[in-house]
N, C-alpha and C. Protein backbone atom coordinates (compact mmCIF):
# COMPACT_ATOMS: atom_id res chain seq x y z
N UNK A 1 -17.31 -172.73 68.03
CA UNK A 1 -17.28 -172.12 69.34
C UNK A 1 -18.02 -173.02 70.32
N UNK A 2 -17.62 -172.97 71.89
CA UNK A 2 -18.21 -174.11 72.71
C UNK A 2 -19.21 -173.15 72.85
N UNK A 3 -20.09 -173.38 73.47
CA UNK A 3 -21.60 -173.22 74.58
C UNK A 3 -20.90 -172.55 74.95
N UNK A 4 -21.93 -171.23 75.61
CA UNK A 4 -21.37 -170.32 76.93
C UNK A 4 -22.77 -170.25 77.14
N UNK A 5 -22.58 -169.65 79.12
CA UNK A 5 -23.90 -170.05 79.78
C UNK A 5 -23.98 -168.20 80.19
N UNK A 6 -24.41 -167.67 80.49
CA UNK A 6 -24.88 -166.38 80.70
C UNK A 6 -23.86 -165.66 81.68
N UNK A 7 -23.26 -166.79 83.07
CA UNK A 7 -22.78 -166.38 83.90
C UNK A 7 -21.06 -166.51 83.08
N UNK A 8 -21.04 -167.09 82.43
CA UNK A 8 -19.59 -167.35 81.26
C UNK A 8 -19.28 -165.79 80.36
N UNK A 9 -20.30 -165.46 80.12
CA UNK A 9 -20.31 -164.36 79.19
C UNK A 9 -20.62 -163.02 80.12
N UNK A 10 -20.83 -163.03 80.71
CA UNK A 10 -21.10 -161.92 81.71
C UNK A 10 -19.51 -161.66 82.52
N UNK A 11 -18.59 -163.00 82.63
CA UNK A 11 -17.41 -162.75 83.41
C UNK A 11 -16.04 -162.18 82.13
N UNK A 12 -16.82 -162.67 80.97
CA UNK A 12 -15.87 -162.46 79.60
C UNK A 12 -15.48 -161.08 79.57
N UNK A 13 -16.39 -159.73 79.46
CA UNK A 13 -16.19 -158.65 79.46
C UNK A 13 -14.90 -158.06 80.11
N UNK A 14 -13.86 -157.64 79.23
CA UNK A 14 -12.94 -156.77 79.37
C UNK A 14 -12.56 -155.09 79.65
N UNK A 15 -13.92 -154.66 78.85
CA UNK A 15 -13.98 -153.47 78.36
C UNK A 15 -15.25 -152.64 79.04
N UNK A 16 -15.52 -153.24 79.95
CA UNK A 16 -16.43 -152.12 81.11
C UNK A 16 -16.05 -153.20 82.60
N UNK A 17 -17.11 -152.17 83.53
CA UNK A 17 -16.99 -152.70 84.71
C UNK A 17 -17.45 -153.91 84.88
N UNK A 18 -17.34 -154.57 86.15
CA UNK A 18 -18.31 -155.61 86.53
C UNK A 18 -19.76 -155.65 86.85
N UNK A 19 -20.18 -154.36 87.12
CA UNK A 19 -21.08 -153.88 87.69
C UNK A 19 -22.04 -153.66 85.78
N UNK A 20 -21.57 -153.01 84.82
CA UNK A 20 -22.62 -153.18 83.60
C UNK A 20 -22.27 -154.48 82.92
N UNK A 21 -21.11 -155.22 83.63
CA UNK A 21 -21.51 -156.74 82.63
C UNK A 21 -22.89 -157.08 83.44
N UNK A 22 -23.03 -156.95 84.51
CA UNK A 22 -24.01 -157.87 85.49
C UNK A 22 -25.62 -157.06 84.81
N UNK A 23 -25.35 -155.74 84.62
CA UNK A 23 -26.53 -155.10 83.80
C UNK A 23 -27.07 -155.24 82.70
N UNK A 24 -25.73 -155.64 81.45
CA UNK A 24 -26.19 -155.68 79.92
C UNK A 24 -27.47 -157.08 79.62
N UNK A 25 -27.67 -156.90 78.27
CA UNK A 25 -28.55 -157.45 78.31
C UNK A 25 -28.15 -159.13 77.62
N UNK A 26 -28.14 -160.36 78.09
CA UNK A 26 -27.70 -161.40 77.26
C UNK A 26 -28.63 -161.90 76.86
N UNK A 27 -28.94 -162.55 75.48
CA UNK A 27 -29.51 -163.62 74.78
C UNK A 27 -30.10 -164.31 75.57
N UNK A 28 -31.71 -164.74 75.01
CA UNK A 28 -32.09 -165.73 76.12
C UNK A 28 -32.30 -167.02 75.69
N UNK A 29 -31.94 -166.81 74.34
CA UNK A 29 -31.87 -168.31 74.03
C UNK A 29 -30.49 -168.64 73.69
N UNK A 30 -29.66 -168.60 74.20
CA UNK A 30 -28.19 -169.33 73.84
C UNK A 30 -28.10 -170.74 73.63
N UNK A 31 -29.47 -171.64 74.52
CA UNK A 31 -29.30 -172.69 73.69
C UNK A 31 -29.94 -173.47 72.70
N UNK A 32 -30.63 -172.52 72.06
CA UNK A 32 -30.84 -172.90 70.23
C UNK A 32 -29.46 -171.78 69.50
N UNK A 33 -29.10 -171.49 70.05
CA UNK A 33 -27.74 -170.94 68.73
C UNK A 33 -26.91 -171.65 68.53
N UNK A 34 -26.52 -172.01 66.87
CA UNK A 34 -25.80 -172.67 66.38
C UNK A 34 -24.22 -172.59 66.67
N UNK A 35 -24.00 -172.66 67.63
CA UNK A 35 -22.61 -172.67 68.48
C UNK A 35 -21.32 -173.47 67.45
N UNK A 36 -22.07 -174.79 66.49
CA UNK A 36 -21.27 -174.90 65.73
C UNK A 36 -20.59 -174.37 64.64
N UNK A 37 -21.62 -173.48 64.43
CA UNK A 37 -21.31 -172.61 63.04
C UNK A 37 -20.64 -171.56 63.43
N UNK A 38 -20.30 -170.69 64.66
CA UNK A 38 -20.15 -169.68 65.14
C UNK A 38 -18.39 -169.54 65.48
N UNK A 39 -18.12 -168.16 64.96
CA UNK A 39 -16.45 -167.84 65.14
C UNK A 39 -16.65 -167.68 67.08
N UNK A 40 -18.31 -166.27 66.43
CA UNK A 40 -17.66 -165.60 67.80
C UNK A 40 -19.49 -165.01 67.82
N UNK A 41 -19.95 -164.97 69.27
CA UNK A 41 -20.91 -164.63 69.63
C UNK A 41 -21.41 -163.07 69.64
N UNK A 42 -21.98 -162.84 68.77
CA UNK A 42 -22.55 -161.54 68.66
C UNK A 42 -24.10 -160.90 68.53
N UNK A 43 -24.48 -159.91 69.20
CA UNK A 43 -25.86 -159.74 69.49
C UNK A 43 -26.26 -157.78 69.38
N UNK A 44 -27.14 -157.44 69.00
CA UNK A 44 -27.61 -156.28 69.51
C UNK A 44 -28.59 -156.17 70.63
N UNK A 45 -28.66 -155.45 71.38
CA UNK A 45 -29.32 -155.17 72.81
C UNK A 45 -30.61 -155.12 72.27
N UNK A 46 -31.73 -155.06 72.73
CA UNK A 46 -33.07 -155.12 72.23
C UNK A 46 -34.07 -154.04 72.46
N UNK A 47 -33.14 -153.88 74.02
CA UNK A 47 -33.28 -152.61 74.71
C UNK A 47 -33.06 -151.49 74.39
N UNK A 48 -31.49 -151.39 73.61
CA UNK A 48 -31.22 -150.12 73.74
C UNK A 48 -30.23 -150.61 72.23
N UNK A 49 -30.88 -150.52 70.99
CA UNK A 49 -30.22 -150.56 69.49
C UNK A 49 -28.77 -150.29 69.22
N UNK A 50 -28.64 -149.61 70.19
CA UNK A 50 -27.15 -148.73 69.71
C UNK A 50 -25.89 -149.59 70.44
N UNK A 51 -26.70 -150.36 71.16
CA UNK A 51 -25.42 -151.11 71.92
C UNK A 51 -25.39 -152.61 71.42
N UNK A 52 -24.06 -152.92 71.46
CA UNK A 52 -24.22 -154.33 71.35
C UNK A 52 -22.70 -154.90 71.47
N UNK A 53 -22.76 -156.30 71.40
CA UNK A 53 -21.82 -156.86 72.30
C UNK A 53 -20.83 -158.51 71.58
N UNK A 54 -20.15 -158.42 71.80
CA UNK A 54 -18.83 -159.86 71.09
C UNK A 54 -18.67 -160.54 71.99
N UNK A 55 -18.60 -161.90 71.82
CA UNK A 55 -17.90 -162.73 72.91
C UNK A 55 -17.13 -163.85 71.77
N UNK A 56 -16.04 -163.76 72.23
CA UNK A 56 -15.00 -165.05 71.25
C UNK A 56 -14.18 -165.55 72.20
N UNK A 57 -13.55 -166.68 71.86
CA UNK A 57 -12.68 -167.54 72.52
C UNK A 57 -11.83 -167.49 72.31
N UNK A 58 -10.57 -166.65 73.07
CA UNK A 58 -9.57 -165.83 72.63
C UNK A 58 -8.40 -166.29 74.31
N UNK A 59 -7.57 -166.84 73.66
CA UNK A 59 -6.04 -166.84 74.63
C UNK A 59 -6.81 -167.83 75.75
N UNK A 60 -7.32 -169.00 74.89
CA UNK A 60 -7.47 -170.26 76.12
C UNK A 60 -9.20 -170.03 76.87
N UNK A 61 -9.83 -168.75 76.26
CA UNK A 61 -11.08 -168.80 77.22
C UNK A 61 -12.41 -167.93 76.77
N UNK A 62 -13.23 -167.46 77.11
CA UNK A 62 -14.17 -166.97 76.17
C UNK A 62 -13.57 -165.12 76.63
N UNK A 63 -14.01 -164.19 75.96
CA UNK A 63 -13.20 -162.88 75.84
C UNK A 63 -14.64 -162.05 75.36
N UNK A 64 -15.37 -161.01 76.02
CA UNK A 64 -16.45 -159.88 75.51
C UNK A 64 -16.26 -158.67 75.47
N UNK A 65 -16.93 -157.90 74.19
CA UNK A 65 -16.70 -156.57 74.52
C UNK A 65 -17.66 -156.08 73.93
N UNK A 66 -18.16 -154.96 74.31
CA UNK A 66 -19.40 -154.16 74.45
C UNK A 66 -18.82 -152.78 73.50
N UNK A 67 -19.81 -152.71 72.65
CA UNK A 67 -19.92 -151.88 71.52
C UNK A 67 -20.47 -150.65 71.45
N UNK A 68 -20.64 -149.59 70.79
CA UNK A 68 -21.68 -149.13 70.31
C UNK A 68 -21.78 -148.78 68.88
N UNK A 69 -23.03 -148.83 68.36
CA UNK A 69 -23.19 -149.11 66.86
C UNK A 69 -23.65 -147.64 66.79
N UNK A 70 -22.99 -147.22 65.17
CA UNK A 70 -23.16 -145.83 64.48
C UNK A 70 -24.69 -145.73 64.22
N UNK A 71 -25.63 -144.66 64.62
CA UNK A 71 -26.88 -145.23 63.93
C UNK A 71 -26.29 -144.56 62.55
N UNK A 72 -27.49 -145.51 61.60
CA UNK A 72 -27.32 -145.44 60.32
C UNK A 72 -27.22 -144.33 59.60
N UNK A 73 -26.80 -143.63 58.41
CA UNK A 73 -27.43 -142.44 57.68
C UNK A 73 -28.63 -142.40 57.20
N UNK A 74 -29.12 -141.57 57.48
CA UNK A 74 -30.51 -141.63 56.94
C UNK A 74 -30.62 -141.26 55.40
N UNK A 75 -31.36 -142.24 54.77
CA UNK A 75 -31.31 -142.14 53.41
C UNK A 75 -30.16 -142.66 52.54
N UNK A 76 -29.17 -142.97 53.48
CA UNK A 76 -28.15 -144.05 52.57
C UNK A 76 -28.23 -145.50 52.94
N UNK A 77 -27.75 -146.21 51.40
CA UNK A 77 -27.73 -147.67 51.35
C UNK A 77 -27.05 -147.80 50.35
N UNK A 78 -25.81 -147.11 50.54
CA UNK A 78 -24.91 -147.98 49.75
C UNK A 78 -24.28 -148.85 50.71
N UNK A 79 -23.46 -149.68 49.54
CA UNK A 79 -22.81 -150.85 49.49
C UNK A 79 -21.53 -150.61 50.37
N UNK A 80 -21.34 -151.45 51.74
CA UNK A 80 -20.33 -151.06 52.03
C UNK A 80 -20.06 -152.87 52.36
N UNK A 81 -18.41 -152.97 53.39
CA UNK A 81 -17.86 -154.12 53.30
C UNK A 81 -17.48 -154.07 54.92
N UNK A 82 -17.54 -155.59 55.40
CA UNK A 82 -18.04 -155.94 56.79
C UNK A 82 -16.19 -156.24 56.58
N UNK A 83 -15.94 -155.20 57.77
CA UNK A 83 -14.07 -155.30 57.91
C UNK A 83 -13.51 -157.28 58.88
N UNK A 84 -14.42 -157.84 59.34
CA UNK A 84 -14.59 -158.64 59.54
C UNK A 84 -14.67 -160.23 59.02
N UNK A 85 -15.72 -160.15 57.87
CA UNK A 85 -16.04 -161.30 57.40
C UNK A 85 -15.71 -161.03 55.48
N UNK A 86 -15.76 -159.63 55.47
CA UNK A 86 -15.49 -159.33 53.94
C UNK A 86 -16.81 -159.52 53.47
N UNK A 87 -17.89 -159.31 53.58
CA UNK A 87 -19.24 -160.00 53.03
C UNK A 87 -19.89 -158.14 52.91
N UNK A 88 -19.94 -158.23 51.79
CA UNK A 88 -20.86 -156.89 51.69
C UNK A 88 -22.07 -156.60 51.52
N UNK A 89 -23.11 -155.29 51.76
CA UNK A 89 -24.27 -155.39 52.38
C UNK A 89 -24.71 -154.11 51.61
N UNK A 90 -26.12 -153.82 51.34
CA UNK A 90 -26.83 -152.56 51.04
C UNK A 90 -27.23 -151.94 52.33
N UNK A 91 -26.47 -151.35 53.31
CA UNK A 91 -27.11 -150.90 54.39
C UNK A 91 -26.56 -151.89 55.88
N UNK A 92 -26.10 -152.66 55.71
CA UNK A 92 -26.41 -153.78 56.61
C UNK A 92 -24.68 -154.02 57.11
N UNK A 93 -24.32 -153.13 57.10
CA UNK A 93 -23.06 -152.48 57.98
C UNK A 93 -22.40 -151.53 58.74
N UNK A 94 -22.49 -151.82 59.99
CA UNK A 94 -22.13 -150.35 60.91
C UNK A 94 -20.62 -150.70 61.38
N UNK A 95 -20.67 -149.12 61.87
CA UNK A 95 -19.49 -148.78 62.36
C UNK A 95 -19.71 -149.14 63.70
N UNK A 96 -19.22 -149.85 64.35
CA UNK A 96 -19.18 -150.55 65.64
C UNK A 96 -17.47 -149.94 66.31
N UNK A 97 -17.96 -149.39 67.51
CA UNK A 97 -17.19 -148.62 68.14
C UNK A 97 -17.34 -149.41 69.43
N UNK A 98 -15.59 -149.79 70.23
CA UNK A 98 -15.34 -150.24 71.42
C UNK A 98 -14.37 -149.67 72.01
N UNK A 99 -15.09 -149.06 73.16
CA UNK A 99 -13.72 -148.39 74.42
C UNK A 99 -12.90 -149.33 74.44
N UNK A 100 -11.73 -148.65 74.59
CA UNK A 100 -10.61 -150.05 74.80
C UNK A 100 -10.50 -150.01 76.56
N UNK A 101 -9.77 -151.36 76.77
CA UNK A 101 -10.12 -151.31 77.96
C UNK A 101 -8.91 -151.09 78.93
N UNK A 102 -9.29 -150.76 80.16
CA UNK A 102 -8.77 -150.33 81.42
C UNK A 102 -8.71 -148.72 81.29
N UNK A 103 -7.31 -148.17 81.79
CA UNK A 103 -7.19 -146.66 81.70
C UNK A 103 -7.22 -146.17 80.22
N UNK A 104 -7.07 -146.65 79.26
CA UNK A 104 -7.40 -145.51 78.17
C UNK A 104 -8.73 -146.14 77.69
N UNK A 105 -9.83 -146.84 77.96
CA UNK A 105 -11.29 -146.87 77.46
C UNK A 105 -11.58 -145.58 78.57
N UNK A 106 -10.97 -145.61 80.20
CA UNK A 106 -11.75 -144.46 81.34
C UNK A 106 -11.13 -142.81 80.33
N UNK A 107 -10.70 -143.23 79.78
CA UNK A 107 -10.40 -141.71 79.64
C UNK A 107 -10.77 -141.33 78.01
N UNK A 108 -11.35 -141.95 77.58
CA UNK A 108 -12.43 -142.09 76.06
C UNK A 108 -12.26 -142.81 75.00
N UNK A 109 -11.12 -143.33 75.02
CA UNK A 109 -10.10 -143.65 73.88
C UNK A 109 -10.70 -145.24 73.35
N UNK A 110 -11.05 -145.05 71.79
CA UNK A 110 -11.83 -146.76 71.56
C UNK A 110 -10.80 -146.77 70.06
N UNK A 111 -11.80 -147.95 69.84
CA UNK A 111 -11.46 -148.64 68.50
C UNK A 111 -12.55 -148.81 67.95
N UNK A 112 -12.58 -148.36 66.50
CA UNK A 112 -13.82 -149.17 65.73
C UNK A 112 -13.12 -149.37 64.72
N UNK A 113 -14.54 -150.42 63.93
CA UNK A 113 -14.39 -151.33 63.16
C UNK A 113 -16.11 -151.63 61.96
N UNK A 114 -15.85 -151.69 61.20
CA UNK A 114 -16.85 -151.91 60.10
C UNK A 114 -17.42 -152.72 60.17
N UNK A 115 -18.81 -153.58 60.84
CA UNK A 115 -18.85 -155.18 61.19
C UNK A 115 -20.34 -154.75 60.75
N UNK A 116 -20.96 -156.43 60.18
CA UNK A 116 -21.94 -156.45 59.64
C UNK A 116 -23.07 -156.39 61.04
N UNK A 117 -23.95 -155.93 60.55
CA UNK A 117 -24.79 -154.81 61.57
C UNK A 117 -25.68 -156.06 62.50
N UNK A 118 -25.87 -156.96 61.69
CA UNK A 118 -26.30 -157.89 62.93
C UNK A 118 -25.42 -159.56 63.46
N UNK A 119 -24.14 -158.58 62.86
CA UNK A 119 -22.94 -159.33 63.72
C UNK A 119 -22.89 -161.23 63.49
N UNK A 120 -23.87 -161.57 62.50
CA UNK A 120 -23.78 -162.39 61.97
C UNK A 120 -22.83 -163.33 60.94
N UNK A 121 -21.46 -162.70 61.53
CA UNK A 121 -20.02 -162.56 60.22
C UNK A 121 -20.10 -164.48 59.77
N UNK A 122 -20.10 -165.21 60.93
CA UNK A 122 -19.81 -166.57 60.79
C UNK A 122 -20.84 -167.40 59.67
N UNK A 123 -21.98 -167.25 60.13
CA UNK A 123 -22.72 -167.28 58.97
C UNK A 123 -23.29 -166.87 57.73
N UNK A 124 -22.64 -165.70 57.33
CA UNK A 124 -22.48 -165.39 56.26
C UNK A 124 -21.30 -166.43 55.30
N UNK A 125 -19.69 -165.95 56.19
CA UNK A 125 -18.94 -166.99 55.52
C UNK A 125 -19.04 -168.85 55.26
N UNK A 126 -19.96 -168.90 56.22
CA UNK A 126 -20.34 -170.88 55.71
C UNK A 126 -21.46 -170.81 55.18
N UNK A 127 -22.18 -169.59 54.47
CA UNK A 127 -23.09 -169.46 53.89
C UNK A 127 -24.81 -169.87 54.13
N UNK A 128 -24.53 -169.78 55.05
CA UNK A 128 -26.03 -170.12 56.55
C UNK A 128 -26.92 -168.95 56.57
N UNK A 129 -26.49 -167.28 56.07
CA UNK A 129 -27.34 -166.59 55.90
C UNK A 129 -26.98 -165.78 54.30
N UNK A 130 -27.77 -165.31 53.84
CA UNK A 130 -27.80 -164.86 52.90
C UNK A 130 -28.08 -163.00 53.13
N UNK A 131 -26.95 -162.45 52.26
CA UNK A 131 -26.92 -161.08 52.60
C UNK A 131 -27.04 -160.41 51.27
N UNK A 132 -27.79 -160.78 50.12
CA UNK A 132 -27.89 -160.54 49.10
C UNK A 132 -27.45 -160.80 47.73
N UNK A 133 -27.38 -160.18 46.74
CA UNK A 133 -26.82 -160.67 45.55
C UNK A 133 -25.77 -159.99 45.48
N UNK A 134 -24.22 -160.29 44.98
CA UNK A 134 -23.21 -160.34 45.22
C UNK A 134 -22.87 -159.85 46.45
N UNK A 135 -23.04 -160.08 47.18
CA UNK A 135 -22.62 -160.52 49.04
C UNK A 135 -21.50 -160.97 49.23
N UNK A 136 -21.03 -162.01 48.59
CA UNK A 136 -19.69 -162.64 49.06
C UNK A 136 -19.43 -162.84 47.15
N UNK A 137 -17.71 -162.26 47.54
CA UNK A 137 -17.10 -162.08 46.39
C UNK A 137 -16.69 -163.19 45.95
N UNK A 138 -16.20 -163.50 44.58
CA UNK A 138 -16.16 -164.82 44.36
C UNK A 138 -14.59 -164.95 45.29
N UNK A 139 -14.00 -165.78 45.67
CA UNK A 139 -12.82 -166.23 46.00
C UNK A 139 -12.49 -167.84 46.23
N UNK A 140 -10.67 -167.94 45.42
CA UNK A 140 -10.58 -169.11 45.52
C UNK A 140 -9.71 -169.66 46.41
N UNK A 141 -9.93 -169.06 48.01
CA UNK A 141 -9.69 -170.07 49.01
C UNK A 141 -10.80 -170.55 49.87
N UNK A 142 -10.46 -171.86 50.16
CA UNK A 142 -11.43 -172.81 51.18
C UNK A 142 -12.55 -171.97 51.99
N UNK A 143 -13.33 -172.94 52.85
CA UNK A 143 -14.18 -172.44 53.52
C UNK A 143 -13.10 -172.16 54.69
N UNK A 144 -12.48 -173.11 55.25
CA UNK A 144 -11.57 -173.27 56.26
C UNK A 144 -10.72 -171.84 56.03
N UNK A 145 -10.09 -171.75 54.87
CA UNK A 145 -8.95 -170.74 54.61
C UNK A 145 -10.03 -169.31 54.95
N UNK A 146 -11.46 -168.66 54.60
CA UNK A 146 -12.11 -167.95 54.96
C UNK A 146 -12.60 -167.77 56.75
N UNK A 147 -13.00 -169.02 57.24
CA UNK A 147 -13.17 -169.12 58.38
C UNK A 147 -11.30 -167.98 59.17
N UNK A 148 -10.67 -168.49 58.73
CA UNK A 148 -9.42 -168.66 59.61
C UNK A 148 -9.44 -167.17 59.54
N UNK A 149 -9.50 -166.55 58.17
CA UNK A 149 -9.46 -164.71 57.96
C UNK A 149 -9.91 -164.50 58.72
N UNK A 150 -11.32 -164.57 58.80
CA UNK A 150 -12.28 -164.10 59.68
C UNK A 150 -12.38 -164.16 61.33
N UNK A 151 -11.41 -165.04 61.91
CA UNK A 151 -10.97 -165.25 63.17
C UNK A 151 -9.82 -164.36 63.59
N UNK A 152 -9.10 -164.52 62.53
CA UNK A 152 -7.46 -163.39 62.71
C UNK A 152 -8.05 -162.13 62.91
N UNK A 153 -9.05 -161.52 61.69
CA UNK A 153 -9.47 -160.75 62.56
C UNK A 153 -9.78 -159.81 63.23
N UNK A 154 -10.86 -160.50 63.94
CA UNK A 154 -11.54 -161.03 65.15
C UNK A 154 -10.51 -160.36 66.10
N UNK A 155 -9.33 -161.26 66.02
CA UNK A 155 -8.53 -161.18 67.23
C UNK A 155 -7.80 -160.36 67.11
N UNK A 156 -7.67 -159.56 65.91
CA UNK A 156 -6.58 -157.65 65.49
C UNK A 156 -7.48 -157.29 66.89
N UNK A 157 -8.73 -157.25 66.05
CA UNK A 157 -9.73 -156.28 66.76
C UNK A 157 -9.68 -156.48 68.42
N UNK A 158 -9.85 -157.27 68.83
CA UNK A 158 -9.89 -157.66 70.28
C UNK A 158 -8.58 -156.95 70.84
N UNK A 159 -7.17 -157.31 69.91
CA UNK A 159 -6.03 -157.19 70.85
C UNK A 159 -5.86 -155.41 70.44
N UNK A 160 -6.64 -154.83 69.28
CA UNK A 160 -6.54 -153.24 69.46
C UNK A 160 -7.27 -152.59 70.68
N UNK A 161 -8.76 -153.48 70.93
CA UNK A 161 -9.09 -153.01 72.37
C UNK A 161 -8.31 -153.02 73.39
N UNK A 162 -7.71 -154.59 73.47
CA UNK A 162 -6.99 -154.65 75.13
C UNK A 162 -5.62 -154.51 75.19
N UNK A 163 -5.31 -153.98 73.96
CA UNK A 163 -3.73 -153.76 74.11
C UNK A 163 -3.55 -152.02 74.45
């Protein structure tokens, strides 16, 4: 993924107004993140836990959408699977919910999706973070052939929001 600069990712947002892209909260270090390793830019708010936010490079340009995360069950940790990257977790997967956008996000209507809870999918699959013992299942296609899953997608998900 290239660099994006704050005012890049703030214009990305599809799925709310202009007025809470200019509000949410962005990363303040975007430039120590490993931009090379990265499908797609993902963060939780710091502010406010339950929200959080995607930015990928989708149809020629960077593309965001603003979430909200299931809080957890209390007292469960089972094993569930990141619909995203396929990398499974004791706990360390939410249900990430996105208004879709224009007239049916205004009138309630979203999409969710199973994504690992600190949205870290890219580095899990090039193996940059570690999500436990059997985390990633054995499989015998490429890193490349995994990367590419994990982008497709990426982009279901995006085009179930904006379609």
């Amino acid at each position: 993924m290239k660099p994006l600069t704050e005012q890049q990712i703030r214009a990305a947002f599809v799925n709310c107004t202009k007025g809470e892209a200019t509000r949410l909260s962005v990363p303040r270090d975007l430039a120590d993140r490993p931009w090379d390793a990265l499908d797609y830019l993902g963060w939780r708010d710091p502010q406010a836990p339950g929200r959080a936010y995607l930015v990928a490079e989708l149809d020629g340009g960077p593309r965001a959408l603003v979430l909200r995360a299931a809080a957890p069950a209390v007292g469960q940790a089972r094993r569930s699977m990141c619909s995203m990257c396929l990398t499974t977790h004791s706990g360390g997967v939410s249900l990430m919910v996105a208004p879709k956008a224009g007239r049916a996000g205004q009138q309630g209507n979203s999409v969710g999706a199973y994504l690992c809870a600190d949205l870290a999918c890219s580095l899990y699959v090039r193996g940059l973070r570690d999500a436990g013992i059997g985390a990633r299942l054995h499989e015998t296609i490429t890193l490349e052939e995994k990367i590419r899953r994990t982008v497709t997608h990426l982009a279901a998900f995006f085009a179930k929001v904006t379609g």
